[in-house]
PDB file of N, CA and C in Angstrom:
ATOM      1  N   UNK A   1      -9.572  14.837   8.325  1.00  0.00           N
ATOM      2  CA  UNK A   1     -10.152  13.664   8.948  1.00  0.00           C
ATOM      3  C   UNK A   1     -10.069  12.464   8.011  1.00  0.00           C
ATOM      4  N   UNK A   2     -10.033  12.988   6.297  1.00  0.00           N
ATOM      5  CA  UNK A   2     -10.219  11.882   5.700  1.00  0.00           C
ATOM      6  C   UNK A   2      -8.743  10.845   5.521  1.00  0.00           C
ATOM      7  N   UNK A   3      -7.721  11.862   5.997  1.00  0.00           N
ATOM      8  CA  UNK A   3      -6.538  11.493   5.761  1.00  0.00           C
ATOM      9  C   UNK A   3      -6.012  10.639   6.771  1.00  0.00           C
ATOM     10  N   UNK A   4      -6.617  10.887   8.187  1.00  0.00           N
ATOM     11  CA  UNK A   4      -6.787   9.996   9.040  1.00  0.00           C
ATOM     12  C   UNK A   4      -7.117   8.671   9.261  1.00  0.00           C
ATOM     13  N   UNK A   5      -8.305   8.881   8.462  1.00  0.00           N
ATOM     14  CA  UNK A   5      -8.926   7.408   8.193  1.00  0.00           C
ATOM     15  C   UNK A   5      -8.451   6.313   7.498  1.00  0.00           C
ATOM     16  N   UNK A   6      -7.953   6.959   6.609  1.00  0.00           N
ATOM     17  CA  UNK A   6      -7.038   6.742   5.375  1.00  0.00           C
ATOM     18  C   UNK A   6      -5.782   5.792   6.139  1.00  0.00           C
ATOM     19  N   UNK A   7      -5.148   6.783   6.569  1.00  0.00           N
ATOM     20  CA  UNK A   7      -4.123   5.824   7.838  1.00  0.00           C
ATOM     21  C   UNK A   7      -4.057   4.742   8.666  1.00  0.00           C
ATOM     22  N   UNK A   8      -5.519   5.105   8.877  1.00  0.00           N
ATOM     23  CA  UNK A   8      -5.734   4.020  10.280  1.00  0.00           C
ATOM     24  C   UNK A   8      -6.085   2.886   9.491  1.00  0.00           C
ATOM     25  N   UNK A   9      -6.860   2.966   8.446  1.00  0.00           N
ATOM     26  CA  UNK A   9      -7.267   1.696   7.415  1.00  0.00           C
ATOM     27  C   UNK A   9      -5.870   1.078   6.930  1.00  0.00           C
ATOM     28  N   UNK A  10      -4.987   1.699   6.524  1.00  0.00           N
ATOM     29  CA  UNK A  10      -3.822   1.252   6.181  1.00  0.00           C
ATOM     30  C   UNK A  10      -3.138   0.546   7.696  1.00  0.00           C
ATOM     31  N   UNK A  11      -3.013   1.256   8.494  1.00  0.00           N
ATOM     32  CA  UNK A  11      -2.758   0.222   9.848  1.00  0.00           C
ATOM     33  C   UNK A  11      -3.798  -1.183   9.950  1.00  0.00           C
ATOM     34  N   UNK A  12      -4.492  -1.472   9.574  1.00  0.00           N
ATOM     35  CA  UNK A  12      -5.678  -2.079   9.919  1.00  0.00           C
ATOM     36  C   UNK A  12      -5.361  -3.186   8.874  1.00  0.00           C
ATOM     37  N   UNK A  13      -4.959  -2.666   7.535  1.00  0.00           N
ATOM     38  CA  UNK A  13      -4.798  -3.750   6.333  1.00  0.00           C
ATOM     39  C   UNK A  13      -3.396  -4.389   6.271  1.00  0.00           C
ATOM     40  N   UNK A  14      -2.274  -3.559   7.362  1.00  0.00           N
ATOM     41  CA  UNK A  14      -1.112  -3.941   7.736  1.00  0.00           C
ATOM     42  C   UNK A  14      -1.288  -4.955   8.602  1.00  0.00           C
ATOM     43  N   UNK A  15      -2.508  -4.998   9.475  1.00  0.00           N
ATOM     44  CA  UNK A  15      -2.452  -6.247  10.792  1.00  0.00           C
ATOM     45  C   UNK A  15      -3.012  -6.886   9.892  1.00  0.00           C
ATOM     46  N   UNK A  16      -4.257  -6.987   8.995  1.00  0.00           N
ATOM     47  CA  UNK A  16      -4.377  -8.151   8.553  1.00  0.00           C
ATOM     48  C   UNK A  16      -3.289  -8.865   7.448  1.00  0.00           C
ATOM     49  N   UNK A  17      -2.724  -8.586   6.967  1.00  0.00           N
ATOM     50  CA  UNK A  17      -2.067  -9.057   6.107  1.00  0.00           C
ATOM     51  C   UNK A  17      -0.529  -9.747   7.019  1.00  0.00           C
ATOM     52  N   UNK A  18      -0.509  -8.997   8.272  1.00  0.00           N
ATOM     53  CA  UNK A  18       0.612  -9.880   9.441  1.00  0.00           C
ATOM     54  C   UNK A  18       0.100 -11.308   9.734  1.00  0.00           C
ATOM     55  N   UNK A  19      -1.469 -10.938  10.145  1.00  0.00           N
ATOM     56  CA  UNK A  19      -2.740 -12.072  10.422  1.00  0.00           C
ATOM     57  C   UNK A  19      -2.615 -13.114   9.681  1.00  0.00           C
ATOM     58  N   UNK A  20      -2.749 -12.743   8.174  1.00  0.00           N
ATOM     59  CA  UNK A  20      -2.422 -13.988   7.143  1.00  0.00           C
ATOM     60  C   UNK A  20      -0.889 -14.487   7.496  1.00  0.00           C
ATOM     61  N   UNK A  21      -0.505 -13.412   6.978  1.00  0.00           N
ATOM     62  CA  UNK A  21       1.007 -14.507   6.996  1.00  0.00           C
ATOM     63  C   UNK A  21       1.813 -15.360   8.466  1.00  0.00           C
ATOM     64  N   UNK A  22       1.261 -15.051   9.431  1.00  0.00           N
ATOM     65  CA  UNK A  22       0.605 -15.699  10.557  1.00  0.00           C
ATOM     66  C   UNK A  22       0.156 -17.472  10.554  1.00  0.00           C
ATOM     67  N   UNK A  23      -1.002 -17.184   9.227  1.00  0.00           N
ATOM     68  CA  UNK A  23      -1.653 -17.942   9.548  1.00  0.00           C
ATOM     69  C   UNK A  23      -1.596 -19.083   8.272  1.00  0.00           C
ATOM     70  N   UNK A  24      -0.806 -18.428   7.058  1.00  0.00           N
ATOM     71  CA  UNK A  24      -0.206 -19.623   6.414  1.00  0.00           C
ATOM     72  C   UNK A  24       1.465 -19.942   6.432  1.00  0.00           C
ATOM     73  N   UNK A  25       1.631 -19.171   7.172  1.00  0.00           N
ATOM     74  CA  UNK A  25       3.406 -19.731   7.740  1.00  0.00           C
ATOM     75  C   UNK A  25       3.647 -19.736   8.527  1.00  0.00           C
ATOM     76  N   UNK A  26       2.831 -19.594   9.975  1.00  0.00           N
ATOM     77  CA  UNK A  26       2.955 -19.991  11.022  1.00  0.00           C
ATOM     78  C   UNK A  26       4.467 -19.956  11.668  1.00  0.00           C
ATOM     79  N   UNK A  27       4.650 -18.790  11.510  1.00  0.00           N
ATOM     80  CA  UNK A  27       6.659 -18.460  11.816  1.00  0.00           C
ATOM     81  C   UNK A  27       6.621 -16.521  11.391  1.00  0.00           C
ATOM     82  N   UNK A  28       7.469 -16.379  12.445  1.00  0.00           N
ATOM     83  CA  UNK A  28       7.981 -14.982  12.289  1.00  0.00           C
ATOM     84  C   UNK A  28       8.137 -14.179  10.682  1.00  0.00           C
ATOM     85  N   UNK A  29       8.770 -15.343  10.314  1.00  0.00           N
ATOM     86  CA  UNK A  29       9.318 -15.493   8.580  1.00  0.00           C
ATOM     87  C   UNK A  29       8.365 -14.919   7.851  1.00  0.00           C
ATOM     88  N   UNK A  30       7.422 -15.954   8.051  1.00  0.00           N
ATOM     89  CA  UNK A  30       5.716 -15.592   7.045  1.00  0.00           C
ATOM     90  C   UNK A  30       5.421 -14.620   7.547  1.00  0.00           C
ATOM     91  N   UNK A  31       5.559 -13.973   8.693  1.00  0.00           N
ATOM     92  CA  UNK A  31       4.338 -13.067   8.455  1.00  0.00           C
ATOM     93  C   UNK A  31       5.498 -11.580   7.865  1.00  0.00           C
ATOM     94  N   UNK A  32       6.713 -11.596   8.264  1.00  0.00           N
ATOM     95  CA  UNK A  32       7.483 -10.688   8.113  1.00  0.00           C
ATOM     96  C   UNK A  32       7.475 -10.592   6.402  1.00  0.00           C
ATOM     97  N   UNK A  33       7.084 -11.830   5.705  1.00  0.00           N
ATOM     98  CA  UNK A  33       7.441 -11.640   4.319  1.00  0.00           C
ATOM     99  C   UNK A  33       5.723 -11.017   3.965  1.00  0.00           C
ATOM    100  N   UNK A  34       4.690 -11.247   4.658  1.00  0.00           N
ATOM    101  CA  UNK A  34       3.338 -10.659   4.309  1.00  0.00           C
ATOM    102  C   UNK A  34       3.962  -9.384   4.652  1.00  0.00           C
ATOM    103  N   UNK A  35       4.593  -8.392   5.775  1.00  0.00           N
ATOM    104  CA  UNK A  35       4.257  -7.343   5.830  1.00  0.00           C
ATOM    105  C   UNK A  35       5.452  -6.545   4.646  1.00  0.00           C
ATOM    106  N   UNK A  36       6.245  -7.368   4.287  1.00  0.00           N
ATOM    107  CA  UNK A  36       6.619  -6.711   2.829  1.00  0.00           C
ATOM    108  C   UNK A  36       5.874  -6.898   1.661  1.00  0.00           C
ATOM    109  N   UNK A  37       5.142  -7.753   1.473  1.00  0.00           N
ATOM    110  CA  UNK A  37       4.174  -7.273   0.795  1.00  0.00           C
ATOM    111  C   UNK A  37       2.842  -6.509   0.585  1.00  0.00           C
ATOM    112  N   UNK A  38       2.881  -6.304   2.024  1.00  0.00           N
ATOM    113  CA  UNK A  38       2.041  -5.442   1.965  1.00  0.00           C
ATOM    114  C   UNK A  38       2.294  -3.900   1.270  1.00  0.00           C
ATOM    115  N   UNK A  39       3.909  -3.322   1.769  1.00  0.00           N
ATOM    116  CA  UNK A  39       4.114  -2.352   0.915  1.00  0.00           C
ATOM    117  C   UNK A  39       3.479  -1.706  -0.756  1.00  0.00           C
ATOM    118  N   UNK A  40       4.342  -2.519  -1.509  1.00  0.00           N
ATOM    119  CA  UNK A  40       3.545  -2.149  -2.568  1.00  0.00           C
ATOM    120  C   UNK A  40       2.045  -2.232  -2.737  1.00  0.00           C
ATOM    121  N   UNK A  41       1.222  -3.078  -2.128  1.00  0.00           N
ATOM    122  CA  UNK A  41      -0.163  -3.310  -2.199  1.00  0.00           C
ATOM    123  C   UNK A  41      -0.675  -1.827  -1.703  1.00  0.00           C
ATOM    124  N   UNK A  42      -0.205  -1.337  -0.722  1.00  0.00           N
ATOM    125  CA  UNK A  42      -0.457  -0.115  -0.104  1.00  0.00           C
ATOM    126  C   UNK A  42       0.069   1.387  -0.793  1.00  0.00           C
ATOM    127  N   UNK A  43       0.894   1.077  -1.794  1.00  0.00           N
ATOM    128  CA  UNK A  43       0.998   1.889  -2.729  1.00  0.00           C
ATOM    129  C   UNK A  43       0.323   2.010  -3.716  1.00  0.00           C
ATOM    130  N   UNK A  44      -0.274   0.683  -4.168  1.00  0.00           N
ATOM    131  CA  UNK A  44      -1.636   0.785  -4.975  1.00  0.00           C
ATOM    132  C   UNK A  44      -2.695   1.662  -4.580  1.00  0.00           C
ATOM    133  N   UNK A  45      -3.139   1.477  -3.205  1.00  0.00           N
ATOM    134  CA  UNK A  45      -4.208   1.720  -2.328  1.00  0.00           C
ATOM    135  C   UNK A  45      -3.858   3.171  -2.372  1.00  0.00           C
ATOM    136  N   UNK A  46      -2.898   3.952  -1.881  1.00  0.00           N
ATOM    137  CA  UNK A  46      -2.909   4.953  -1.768  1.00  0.00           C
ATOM    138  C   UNK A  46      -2.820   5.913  -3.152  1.00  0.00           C
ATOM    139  N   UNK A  47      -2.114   5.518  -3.966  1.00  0.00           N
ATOM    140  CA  UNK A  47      -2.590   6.218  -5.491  1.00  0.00           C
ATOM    141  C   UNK A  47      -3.859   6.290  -5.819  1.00  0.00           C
ATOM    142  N   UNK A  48      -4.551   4.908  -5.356  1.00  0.00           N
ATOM    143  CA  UNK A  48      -6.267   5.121  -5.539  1.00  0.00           C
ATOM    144  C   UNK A  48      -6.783   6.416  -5.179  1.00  0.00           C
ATOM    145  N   UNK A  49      -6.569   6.640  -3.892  1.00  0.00           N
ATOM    146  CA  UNK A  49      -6.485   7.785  -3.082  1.00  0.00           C
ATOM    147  C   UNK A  49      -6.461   8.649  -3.863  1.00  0.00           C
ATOM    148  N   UNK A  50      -5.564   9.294  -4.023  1.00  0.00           N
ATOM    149  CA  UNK A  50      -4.517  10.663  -4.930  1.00  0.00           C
ATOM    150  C   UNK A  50      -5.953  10.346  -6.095  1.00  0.00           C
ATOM    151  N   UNK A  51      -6.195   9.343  -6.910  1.00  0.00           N
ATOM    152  CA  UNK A  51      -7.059   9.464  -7.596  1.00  0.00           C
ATOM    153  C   UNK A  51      -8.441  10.169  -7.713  1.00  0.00           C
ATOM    154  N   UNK A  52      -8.746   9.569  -6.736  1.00  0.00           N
ATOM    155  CA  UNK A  52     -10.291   9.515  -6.519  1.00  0.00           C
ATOM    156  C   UNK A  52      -9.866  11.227  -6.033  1.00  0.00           C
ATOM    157  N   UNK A  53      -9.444  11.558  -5.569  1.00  0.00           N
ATOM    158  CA  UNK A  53      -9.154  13.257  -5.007  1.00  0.00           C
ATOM    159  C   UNK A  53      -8.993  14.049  -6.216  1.00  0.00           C
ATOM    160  N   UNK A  54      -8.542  13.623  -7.004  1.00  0.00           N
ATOM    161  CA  UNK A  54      -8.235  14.382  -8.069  1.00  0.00           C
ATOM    162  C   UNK A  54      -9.136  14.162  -9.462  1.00  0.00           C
ATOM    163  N   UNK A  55      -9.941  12.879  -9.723  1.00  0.00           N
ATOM    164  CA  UNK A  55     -10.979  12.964 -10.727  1.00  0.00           C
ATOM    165  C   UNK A  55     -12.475  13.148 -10.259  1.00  0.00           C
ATOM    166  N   UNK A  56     -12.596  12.954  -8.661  1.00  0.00           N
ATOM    167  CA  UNK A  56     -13.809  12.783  -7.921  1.00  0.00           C
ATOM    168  C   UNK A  56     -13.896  13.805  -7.274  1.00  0.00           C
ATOM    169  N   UNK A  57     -13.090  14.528  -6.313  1.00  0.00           N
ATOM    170  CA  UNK A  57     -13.216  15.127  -5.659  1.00  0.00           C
ATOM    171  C   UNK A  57     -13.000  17.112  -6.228  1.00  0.00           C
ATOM    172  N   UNK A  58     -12.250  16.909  -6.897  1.00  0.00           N
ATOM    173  CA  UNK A  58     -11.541  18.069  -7.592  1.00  0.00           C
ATOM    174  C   UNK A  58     -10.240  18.898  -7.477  1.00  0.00           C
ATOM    175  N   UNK A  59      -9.734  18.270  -6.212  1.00  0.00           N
ATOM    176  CA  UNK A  59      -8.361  18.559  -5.966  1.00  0.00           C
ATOM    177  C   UNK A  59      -7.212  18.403  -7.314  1.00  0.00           C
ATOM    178  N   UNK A  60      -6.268  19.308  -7.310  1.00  0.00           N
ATOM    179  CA  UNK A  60      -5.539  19.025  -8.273  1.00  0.00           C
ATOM    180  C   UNK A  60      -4.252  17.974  -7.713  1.00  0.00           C
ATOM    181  N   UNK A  61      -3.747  17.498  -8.666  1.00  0.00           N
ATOM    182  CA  UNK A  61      -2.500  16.571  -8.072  1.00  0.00           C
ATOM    183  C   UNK A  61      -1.477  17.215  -7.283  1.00  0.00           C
ATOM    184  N   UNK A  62      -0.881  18.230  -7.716  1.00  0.00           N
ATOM    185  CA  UNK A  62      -0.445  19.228  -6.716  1.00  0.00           C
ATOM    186  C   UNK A  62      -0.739  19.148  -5.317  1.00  0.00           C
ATOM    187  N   UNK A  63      -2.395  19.392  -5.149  1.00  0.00           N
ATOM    188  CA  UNK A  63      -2.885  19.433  -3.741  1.00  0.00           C
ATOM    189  C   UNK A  63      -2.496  17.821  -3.620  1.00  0.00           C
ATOM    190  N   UNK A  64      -3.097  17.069  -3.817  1.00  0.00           N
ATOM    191  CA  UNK A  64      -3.083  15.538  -3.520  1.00  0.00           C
ATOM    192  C   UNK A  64      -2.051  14.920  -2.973  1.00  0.00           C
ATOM    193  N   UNK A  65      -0.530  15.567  -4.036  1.00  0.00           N
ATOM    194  CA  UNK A  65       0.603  14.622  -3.745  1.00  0.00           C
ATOM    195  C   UNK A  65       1.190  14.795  -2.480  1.00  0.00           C
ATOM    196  N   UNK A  66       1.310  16.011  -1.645  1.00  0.00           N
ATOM    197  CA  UNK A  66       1.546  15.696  -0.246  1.00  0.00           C
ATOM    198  C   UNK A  66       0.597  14.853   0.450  1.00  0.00           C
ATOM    199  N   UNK A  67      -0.128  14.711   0.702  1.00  0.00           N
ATOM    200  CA  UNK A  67      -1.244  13.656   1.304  1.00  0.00           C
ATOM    201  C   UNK A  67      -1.416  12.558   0.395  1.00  0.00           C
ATOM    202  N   UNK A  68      -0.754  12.040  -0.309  1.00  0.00           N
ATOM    203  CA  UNK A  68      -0.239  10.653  -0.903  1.00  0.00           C
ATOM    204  C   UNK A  68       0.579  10.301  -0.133  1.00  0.00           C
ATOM    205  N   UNK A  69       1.827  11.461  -0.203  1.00  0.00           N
ATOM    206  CA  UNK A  69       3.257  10.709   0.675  1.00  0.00           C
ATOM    207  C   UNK A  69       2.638  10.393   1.699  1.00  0.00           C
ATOM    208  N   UNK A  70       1.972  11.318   2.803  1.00  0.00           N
ATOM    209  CA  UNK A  70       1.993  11.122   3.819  1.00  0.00           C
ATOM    210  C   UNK A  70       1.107   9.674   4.044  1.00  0.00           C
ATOM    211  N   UNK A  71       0.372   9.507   3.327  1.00  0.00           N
ATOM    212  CA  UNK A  71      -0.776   8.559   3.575  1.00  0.00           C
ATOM    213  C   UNK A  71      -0.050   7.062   3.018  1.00  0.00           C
ATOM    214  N   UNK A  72       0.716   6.818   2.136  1.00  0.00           N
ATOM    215  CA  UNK A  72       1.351   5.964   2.047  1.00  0.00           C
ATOM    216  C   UNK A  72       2.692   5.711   2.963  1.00  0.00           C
ATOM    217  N   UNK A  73       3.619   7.193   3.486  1.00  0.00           N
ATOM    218  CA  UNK A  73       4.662   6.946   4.044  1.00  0.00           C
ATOM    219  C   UNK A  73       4.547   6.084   5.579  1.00  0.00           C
ATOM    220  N   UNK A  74       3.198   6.673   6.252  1.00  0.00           N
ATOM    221  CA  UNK A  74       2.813   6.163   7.582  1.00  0.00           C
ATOM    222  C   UNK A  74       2.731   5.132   7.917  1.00  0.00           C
ATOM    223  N   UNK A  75       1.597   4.444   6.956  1.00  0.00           N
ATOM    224  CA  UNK A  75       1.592   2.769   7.442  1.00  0.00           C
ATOM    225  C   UNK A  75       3.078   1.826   6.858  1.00  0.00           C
ATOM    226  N   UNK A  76       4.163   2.446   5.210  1.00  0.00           N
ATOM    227  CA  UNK A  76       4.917   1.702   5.277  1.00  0.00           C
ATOM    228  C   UNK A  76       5.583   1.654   5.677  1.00  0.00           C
ATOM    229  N   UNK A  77       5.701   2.814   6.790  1.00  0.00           N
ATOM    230  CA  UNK A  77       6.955   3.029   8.063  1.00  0.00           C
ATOM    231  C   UNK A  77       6.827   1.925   8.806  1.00  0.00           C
ATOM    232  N   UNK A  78       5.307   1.629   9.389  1.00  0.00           N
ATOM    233  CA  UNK A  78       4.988   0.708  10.664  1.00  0.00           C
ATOM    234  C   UNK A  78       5.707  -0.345   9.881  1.00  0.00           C
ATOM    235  N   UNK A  79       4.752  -1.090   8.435  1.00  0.00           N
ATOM    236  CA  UNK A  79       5.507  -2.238   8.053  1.00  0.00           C
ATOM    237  C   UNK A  79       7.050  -2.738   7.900  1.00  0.00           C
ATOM    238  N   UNK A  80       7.694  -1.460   7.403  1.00  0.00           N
ATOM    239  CA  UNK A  80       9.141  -1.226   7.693  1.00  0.00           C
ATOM    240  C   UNK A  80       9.901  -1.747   9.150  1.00  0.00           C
ATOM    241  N   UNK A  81       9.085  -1.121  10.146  1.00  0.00           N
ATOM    242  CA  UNK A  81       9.342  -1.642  11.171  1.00  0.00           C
ATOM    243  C   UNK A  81       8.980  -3.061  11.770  1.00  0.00           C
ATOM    244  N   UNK A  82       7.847  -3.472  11.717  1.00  0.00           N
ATOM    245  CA  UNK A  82       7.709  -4.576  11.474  1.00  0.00           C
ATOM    246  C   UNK A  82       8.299  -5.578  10.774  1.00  0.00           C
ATOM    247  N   UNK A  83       8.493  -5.445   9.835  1.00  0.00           N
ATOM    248  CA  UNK A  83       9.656  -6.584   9.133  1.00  0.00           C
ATOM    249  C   UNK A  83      10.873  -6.469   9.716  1.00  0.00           C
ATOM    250  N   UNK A  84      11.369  -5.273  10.595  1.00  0.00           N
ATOM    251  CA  UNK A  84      13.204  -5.343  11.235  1.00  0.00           C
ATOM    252  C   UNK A  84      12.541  -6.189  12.581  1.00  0.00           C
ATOM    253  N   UNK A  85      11.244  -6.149  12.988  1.00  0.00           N
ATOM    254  CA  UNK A  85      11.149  -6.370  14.721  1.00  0.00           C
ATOM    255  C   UNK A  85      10.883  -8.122  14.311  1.00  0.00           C
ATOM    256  N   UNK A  86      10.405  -8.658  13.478  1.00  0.00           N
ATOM    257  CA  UNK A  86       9.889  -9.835  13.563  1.00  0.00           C
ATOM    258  C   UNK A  86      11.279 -10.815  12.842  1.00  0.00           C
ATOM    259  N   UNK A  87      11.982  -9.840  11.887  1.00  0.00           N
ATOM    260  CA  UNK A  87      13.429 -10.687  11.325  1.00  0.00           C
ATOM    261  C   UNK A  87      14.644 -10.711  12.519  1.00  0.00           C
ATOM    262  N   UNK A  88      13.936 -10.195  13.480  1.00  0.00           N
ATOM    263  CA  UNK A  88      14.811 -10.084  15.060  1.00  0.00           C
ATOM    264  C   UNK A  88      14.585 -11.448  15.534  1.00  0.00           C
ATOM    265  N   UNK A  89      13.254 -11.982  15.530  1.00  0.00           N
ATOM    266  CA  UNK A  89      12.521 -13.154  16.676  1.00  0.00           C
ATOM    267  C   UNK A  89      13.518 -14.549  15.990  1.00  0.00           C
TER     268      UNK A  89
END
């Protein structure tokens, strides 16, 4: 469930960060260049993750690192896609 959440927050920090770039470039452009940056930001976020699981929780990294990929691969798929659908407009 937590890995879920995890996801959906990452979807959630993907629209806002479309939202901004939206809303200071006012063009397809801006926001397509926010949702590449969102990538790495979301690789931050999700190592946090892997962290907190592994000094907080007690999981070893082992356990963690599949549910890193996955938790980082998901939302930078959407953004992935997002930057081909909006460098279309």
């Amino acid at each position: 469930m937590h890995m879920l959440l995890v996801i959906v927050g990452g979807a959630g920090l993907l629209a806002l960060f479309v939202l901004f770039g939206w809303l200071w470039g006012a063009s397809t452009a801006g926001m397509a260049l926010a949702a590449k940056a969102f990538i790495p930001v979301w690789l931050l976020v999700a190592t946090a993750n892997l962290w907190v699981g592994v000094a907080h929780a007690g999981y070893s990294v082992r356990e963690e690192l599949p549910i890193l990929i996955v938790v980082f691969a998901v939302p930078a798929a959407v953004a992935a896609v997002t930057v081909w659908w909006l460098s279309r407009a």
